[in-house]
Protein backbone atom coordinates (compact mmCIF):
# COMPACT_ATOMS: atom_id res chain seq x y z
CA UNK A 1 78.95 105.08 -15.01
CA UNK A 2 81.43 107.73 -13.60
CA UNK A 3 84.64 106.96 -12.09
CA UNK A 4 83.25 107.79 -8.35
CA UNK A 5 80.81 105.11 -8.79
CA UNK A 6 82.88 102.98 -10.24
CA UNK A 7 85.26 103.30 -7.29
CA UNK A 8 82.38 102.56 -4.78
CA UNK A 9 81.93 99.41 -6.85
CA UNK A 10 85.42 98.19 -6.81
CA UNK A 11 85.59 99.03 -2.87
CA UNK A 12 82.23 97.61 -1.69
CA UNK A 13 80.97 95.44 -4.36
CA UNK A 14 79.15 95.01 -7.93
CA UNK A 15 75.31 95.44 -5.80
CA UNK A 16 77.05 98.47 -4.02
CA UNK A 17 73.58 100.97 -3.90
CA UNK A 18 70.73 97.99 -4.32
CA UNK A 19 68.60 98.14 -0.97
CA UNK A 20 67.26 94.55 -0.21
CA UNK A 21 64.51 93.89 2.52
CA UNK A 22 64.74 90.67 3.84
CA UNK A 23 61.55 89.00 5.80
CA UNK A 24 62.68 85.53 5.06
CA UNK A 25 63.21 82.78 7.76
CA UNK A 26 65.53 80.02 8.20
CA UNK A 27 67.60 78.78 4.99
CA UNK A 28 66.43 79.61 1.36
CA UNK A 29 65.65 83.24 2.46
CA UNK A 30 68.07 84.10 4.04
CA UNK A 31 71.02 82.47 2.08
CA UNK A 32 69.30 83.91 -1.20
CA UNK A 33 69.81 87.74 1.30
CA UNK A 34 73.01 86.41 2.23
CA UNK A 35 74.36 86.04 -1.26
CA UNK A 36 73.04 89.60 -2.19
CA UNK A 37 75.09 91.01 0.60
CA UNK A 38 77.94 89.50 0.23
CA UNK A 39 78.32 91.52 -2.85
CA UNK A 40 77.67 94.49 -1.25
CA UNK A 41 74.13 95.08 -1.63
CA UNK A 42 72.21 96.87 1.77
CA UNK A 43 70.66 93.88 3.10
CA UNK A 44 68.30 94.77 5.89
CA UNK A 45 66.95 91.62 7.52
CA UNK A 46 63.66 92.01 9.40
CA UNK A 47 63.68 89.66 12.12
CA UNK A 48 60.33 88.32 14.24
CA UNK A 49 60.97 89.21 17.84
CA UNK A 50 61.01 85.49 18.52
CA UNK A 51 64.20 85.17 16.46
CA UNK A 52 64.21 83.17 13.04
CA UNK A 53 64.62 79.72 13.44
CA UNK A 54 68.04 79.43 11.91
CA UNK A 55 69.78 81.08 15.53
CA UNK A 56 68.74 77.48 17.01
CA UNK A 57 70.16 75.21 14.32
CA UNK A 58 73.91 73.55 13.79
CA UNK A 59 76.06 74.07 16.82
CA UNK A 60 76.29 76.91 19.06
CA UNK A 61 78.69 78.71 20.92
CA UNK A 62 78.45 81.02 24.15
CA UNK A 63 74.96 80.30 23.57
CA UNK A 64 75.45 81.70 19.94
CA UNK A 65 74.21 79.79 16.78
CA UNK A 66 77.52 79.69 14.54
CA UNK A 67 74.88 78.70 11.76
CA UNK A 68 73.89 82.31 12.03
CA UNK A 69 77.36 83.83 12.72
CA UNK A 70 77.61 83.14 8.56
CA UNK A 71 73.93 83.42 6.66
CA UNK A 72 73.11 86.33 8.71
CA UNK A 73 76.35 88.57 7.97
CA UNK A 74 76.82 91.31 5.97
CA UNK A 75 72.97 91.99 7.15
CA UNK A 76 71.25 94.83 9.19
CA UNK A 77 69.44 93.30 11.91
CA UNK A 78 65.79 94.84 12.25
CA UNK A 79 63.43 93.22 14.57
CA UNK A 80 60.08 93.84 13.76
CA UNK A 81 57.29 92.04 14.47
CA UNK A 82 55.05 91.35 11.52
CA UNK A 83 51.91 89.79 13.10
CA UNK A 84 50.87 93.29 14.62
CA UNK A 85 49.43 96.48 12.67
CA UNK A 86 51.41 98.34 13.88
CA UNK A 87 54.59 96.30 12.22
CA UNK A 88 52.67 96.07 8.93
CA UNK A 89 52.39 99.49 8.40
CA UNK A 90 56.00 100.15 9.58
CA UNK A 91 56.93 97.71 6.47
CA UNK A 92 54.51 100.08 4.16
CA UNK A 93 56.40 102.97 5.23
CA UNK A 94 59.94 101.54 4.49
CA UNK A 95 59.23 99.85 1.14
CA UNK A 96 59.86 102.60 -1.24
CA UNK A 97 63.31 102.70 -0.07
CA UNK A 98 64.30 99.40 -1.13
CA UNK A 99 64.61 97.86 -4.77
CA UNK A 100 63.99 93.77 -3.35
CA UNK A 101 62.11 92.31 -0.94
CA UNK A 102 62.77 88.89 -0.13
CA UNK A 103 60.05 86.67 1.29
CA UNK A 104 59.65 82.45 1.85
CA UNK A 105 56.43 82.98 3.93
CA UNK A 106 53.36 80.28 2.96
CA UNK A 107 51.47 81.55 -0.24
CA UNK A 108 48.95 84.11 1.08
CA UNK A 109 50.65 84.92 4.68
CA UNK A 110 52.15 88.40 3.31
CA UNK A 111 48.59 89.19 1.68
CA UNK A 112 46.45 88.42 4.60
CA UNK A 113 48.90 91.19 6.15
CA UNK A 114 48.26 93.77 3.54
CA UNK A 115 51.94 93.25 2.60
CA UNK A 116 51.32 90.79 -1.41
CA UNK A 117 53.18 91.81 -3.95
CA UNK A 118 49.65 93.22 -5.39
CA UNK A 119 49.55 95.76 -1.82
CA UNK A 120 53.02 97.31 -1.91
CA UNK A 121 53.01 97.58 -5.84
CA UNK A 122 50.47 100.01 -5.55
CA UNK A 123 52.99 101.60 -3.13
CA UNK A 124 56.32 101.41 -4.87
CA UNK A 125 55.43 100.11 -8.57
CA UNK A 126 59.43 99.49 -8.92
CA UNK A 127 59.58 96.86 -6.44
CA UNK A 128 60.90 93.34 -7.28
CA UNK A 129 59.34 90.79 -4.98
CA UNK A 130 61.77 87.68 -4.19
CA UNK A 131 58.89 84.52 -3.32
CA UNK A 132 60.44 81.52 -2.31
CA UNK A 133 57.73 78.80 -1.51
CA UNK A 134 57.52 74.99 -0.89
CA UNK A 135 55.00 75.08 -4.36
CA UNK A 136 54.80 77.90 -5.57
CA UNK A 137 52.23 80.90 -5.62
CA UNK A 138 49.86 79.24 -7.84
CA UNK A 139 48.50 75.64 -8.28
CA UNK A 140 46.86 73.25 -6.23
CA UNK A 141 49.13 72.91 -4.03
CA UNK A 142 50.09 76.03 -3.04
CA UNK A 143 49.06 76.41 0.36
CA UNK A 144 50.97 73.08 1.46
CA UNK A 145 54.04 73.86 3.95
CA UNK A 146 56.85 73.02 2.23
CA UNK A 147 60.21 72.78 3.48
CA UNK A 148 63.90 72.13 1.27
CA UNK A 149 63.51 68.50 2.14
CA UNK A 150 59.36 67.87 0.87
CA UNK A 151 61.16 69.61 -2.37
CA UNK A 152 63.85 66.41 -2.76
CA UNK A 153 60.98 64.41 -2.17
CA UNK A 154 58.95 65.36 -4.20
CA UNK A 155 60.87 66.38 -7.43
CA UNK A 156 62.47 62.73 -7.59
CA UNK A 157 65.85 64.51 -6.28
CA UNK A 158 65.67 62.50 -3.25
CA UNK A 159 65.50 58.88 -4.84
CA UNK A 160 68.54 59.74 -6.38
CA UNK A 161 70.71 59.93 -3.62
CA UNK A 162 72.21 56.68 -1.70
CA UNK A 163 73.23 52.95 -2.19
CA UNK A 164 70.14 50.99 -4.78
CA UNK A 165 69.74 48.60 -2.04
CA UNK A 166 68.63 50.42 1.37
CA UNK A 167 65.73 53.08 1.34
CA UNK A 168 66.54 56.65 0.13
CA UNK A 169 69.03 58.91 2.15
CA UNK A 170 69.75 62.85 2.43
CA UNK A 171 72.18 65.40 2.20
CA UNK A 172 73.08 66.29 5.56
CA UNK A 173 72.38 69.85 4.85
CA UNK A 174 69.32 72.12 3.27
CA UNK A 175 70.14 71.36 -0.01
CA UNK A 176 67.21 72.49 -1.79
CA UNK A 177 66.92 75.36 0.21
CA UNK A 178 70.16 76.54 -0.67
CA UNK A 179 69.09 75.50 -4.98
CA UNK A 180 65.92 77.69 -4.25
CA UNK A 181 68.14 80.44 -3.36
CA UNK A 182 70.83 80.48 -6.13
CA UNK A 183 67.77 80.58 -8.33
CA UNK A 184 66.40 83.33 -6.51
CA UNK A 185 69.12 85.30 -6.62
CA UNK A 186 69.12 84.77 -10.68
CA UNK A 187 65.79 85.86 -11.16
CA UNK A 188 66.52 88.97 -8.73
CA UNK A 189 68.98 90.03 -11.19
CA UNK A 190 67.04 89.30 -14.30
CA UNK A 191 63.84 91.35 -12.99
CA UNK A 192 66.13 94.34 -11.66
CA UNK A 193 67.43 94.38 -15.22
CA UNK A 194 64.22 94.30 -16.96
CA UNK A 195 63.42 97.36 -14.31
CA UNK A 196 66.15 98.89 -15.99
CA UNK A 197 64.59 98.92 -19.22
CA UNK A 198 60.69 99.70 -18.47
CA UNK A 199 61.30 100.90 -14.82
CA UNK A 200 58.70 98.70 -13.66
CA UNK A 201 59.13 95.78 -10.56
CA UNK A 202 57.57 92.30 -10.66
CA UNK A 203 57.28 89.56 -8.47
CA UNK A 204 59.25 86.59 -8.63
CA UNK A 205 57.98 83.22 -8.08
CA UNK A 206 60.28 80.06 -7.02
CA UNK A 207 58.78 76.83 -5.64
CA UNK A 208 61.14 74.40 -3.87
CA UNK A 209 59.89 71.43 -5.57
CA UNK A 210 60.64 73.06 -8.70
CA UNK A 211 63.92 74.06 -7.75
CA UNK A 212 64.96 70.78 -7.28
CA UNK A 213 63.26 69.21 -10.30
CA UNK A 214 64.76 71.48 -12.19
CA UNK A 215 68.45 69.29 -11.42
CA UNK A 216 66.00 66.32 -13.26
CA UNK A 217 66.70 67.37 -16.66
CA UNK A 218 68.55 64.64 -17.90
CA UNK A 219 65.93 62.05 -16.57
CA UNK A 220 62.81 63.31 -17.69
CA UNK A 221 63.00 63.28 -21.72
CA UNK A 222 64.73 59.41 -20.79
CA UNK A 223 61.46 58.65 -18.92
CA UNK A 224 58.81 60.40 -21.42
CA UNK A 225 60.89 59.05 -24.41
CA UNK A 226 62.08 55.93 -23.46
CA UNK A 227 60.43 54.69 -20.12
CA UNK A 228 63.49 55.13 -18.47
CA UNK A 229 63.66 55.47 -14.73
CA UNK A 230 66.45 55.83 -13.35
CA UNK A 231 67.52 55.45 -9.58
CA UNK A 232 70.12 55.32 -6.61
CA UNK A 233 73.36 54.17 -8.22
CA UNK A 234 75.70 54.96 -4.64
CA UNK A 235 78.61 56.66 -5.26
CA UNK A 236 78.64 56.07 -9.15
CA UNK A 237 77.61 58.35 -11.59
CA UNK A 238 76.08 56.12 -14.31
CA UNK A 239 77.02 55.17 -17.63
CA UNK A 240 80.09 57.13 -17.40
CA UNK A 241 82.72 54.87 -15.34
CA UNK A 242 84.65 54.79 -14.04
CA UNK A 243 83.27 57.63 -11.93
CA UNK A 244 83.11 56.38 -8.28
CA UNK A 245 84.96 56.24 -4.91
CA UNK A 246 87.33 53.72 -4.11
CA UNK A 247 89.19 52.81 -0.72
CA UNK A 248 92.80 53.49 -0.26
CA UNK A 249 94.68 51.12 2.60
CA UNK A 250 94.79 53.98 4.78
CA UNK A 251 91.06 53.83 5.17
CA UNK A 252 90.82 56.48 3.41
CA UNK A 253 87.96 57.19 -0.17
CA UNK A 254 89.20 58.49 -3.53
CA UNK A 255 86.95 59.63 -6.18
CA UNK A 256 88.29 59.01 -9.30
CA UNK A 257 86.56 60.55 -12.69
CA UNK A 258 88.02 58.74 -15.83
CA UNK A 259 84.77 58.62 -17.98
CA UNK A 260 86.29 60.01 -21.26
CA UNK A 261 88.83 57.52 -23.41
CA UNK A 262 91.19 59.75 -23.36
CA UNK A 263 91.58 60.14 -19.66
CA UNK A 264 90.81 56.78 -19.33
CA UNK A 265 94.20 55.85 -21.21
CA UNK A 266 96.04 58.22 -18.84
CA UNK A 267 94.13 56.17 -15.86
CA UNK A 268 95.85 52.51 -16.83
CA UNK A 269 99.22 54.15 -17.98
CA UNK A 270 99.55 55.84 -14.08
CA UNK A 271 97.97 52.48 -12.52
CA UNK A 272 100.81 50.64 -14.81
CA UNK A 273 98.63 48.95 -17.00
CA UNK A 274 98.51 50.67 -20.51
CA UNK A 275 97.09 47.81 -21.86
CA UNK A 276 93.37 48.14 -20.26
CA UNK A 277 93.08 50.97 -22.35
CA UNK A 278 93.33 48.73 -25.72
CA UNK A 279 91.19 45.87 -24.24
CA UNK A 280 88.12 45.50 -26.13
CA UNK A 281 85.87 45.48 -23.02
CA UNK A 282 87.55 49.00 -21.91
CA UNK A 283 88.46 51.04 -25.02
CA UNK A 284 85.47 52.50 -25.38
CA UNK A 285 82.69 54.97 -22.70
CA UNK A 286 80.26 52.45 -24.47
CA UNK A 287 82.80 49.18 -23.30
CA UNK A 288 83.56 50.55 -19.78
CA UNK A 289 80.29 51.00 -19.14
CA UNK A 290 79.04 47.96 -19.74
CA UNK A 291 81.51 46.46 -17.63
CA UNK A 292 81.44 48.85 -14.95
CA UNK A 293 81.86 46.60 -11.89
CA UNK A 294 85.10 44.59 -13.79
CA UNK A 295 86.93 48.05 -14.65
CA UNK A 296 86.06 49.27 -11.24
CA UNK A 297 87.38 46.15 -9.41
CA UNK A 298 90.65 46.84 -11.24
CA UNK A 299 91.17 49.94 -10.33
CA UNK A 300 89.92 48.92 -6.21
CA UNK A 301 92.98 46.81 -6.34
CA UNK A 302 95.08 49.30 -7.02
CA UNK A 303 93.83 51.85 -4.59
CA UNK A 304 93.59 49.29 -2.09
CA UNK A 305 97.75 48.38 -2.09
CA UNK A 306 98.63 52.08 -1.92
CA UNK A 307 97.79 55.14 0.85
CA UNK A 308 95.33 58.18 -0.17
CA UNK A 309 98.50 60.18 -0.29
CA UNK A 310 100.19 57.86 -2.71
CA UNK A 311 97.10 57.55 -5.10
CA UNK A 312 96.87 60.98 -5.15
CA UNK A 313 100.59 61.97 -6.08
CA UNK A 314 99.96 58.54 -9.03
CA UNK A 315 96.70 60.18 -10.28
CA UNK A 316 98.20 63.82 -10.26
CA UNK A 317 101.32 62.79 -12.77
CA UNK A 318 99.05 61.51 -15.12
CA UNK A 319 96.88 64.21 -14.59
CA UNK A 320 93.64 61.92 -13.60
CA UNK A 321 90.91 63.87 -12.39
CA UNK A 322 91.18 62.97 -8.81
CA UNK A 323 90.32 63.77 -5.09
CA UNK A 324 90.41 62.71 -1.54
CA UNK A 325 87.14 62.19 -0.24
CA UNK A 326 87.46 65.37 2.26
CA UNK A 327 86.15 65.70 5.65
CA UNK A 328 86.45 69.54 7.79
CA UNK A 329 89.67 68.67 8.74
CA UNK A 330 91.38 67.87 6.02
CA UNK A 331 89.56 71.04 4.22
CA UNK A 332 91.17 73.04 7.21
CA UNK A 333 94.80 71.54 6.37
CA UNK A 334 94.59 72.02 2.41
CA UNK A 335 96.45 75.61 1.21
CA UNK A 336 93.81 75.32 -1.82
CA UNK A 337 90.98 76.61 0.81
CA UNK A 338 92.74 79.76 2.34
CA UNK A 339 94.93 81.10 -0.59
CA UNK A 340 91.31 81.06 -2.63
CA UNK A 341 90.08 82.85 0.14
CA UNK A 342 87.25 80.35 1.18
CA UNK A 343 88.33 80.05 4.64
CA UNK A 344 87.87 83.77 5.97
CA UNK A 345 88.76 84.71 9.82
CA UNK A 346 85.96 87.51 10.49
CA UNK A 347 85.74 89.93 13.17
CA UNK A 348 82.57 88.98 15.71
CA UNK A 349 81.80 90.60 18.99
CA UNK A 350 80.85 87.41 20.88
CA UNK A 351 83.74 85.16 19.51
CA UNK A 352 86.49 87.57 19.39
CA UNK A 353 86.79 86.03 15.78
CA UNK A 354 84.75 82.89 13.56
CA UNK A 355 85.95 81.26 10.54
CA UNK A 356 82.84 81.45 7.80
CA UNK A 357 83.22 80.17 4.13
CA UNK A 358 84.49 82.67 1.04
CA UNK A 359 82.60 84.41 -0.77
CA UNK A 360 81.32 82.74 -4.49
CA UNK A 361 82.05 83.75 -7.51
CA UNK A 362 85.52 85.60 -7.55
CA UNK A 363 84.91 88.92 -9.63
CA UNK A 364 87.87 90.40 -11.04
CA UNK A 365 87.00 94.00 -10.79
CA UNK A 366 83.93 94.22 -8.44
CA UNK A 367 84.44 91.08 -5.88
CA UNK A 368 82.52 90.77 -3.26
CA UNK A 369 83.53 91.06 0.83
CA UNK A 370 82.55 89.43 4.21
CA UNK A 371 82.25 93.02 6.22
CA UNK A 372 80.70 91.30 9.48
CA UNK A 373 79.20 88.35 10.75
CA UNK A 374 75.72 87.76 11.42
CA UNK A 375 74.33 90.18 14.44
CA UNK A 376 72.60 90.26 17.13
CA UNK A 377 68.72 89.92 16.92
CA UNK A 378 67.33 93.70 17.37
CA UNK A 379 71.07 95.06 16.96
CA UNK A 380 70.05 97.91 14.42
CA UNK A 381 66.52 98.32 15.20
CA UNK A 382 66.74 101.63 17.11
CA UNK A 383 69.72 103.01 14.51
CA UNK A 384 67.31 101.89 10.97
CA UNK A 385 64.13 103.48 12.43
CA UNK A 386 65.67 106.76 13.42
CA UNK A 387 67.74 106.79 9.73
CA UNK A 388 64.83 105.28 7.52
CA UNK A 389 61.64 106.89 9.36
CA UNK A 390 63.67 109.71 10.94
CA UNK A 391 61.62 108.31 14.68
CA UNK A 392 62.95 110.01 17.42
CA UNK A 393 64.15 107.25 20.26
CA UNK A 394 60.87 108.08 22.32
CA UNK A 395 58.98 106.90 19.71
CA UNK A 396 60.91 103.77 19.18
CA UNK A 397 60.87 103.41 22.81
CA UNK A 398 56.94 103.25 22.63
CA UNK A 399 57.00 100.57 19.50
CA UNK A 400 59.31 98.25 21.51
CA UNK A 401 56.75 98.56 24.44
CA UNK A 402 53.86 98.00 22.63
CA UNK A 403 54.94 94.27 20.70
CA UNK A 404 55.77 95.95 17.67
CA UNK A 405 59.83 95.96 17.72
CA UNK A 406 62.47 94.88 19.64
CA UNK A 407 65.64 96.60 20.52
CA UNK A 408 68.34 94.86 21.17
CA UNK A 409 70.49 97.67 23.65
C-alpha cells in the first residue's frame, strides 16, 4: 500500500474506498451498514419512499426519530423505490459500482425483483451479497417472517433470560438483530478477503435464529451429552457464584463477579471476613457453588449496611470485579464514557447537535469516525443519481414524478 493510501486510511478509516449498498430495513440491516460506515466505508442506503420503519421507533424529536439520528449516520440517503421497474433497473445500473450489498428482505423478495444474488452476479461477478433473514435462505422454513425477537424464541436465547419463577422476559432492545449484524459484518470481511484472493463475490447467508443459537454453545453438548437443560437463573450466572446483583441501602444494585478462588479470597478480605475464604463450604468454585444462596446471603448483608458508593470504593481496593448497576444517567455522569469517546456530540441539521454512542472497536492506526448523523429520507437522491448515473436533474425530475424516487429538496 503506498503512503497516499495509507494516509486516506488513517484520516477516514480502515474501509476508506469499499462502496456498500444498503437496501436493508429497520435494525439488523441497517446496524450491520451502520458499522461498515462508521469505519469509513461509502455506505449508500437505499431508502423505500415510505421511509424504513426504524424513523418511527424509540423517541422522537421535532418530529425526528433520534433512533435514526444514530443507525442511519455516516450513510448516503437514496430513496428509491424498489417495488417499481423502473427502481429495479436503476439498482442494475448502480451495482457494479459497489463491492457489498446489504439486504434483510424475506427469502425470495430480491429475486422476484430480478435483483438475487444469482441476477446481479451475472452483472458484477465481484459482488458480495450481505442476507440477513429470520431463517435463512434455505430450509423449510425459509419463507417464515422472522423478526430479532422470533430468533430469541426460537434458538432457546429467550428462555434464558429472567427470574426461574415468572414466564420468560426480553431485552428491551433488538438484541438479535443487532447479533445478526455483528455476524454480518464478519462474514462481509471474510468474503471481501477471499475476493481478494480469487477476485470472485459470494453471497452471504445469516439467519436470525441462528444468530442467536449460535450464543447456545455452552448448553447444547450439556443437553446432547448429559440431558442437561438449563434455564432462567435471574440475575445469576450459574455455577460460577458468586456472580449476581445485590442491593446496596441506597436502593441502589451491584453486580459483583467473584467466581474464581482467587478473587474470591480478595472478596471476604475487603468485606472483612478472610476467613470465608478458608471455610470448607466456600474455598472452592466447586464449594461456592453448591452453596450459592448461603455465600450470596453473606455478601447481601454486607451490601445492604453500606451505600453503592461505599461498596464500590470497598470492592475497588481489593480489586473485586465490580459495578453499579447503571441506568442513562449515571452513564451520562461517569468520565469512563466521554474520555473513551463513547459519548460523541455530532453535528445534525434538525437538532443543532445529538449525542449518539462511540464508535466500537478503537483502532490504533485506522479508527473509525462519526462524520454525520443519520439524514434526511431522499437527502442525496438528486446528488447520487447525477454522480453515479451521470442523470441530468430533468431526468431525475421525471423518476421522482413517476413513483420511482423521491427527492428530498
Amino acid at each position: 500500500m503506498g503512503e497516499i493510501e495509507m494516509n486516506e486510511l488513517k484520516s477516514f478509516g480502515a474501509l476508506y474506498g469499499l462502496k456498500v449498498l444498503e437496501l436493508g430495513s429497520t435494525a439488523s440491516g441497517p446496524f450491520c451498514g451502520r458499522l461498515l460506515a462508521d469505519f469509513g466505508a461509502e455506505v449508500t442506503k437505499i431508502e423505500s419512499p415510505e421511509g424504513d420503519p426504524i424513523r418511527g421507533l424509540g423517541h422522537q424529536l421535532n418530529g425526528k426519530s433520534l433512533y435514526a439520528a444514530s443507525i442511519l449516520r455516516n450513510k448516503a440517503n437514496v430513496s428509491i423505490n424498489l417495488k417499481t421497474l423502473g427502481g429495479q433497473a436503476l439498482i442494475r445500473q448502480l451495482i457494479c459500482q459497489f463491492d457489498v450489498l446489504i439486504e434483510n428482505f424475506r427469502p425470495g423478495t430480491l429475486e422476484k425483483w430480478g435483483l438475487g444474488y444469482e441476477d446481479l452476479a451475472k452483472i458484477h461477478p465481484g459482488l458480495v451479497m450481505v442476507r440477513i433473514s429470520g431463517y435463512g435462505q434455505s430450509g423449510p422454513y425459509r419463507n417464515r417472517p422472522g423478526y430479532g425477537v422470533i430468533g430469541e424464541a426460537m434458538s432457546g436465547l429467550r428462555d434464558l433470560i429472567g427470574e426461574p419463577d415468572r414466564p420468560p422476559s426480553r431485552v428491551a432492545m433488538p438484541l438479535t438483530d443487532y447479533i445478526a449484524a455483528l455476524y454480518a459484518v464478519i462474514g462481509t470481511m471474510m468474503a471481501l478477503r477471499t475476493r481478494g484472493i480469487n477476485g470472485e463475490g459470494q453471497s452471504v447467508d445469516v439467519s436470525l435464529i441462528e444468530s442467536a443459537f449460535s450464543f447456545m454453545e455452552s448448553f447444547v453438548p450439556a443437553y446432547a451429552q448429559k440431558g442437561v437443560e438449563e434455564t432462567r437463573a435471574g440475575a445469576r450466572l450459574p455455577n460460577s457464584a458468586p456472580n449476581t446483583i445485590f442491593r446496596c441501602a441506597d436502593g441502589q444494585y451491584i453486580h459483583i463477579a467473584a467466581l474464581a478462588d482467587g478473587v474470591f479470597r480478595r472478596l471476604a478480605t475487603a468485606i472483612d471476613q478472610p476467613e470465608l475464604a478458608e471455610h470448607a463450604s466456600f474455598k472452592t468454585q466447586a464449594g461456592r457453588n453448591a452453596h450459592e444462596s448461603e455465600v450470596e446471603n453473606i455478601i447481601q448483608e454486607w451490601t445492604g449496611a453500606l451505600t453503592s458508593q461505599q461498596v464500590q470504593s470497598a470492592l475497588e481496593r481489593h480489586d473485586v470485579p465490580a459495578a453499579k448497576v447503571y441506568k442513562m444517567k449515571d452513564i451520562f455522569e461517569d468520565t469512563y464514557f466521554t474520555s473513551r469517546n463513547m459519548l460523541v456530540n455530532v453535528p445534525d441539521e434538525d437538532f443543532g447537535s445529538v449525542t449518539l454512542t462511540g464508535v466500537v472497536p478503537k483502532l490504533s492506526k485506522t479508527p473509525g469516525a462519526i462524520r454525520w448523523a443519520g439524514k434526511k429520507l431522499g437527502a442525496d437522491t438528486a446528488s447520487f443519481l447525477q454522480a453515479k448515473l451521470n442523470l441530468s436533474p430533468e431526468q431525475i425530475a421525471e423518476l421522482a414524478k413517476a413513483g420511482i424516487v423521491y427527492v428530498n429538496d
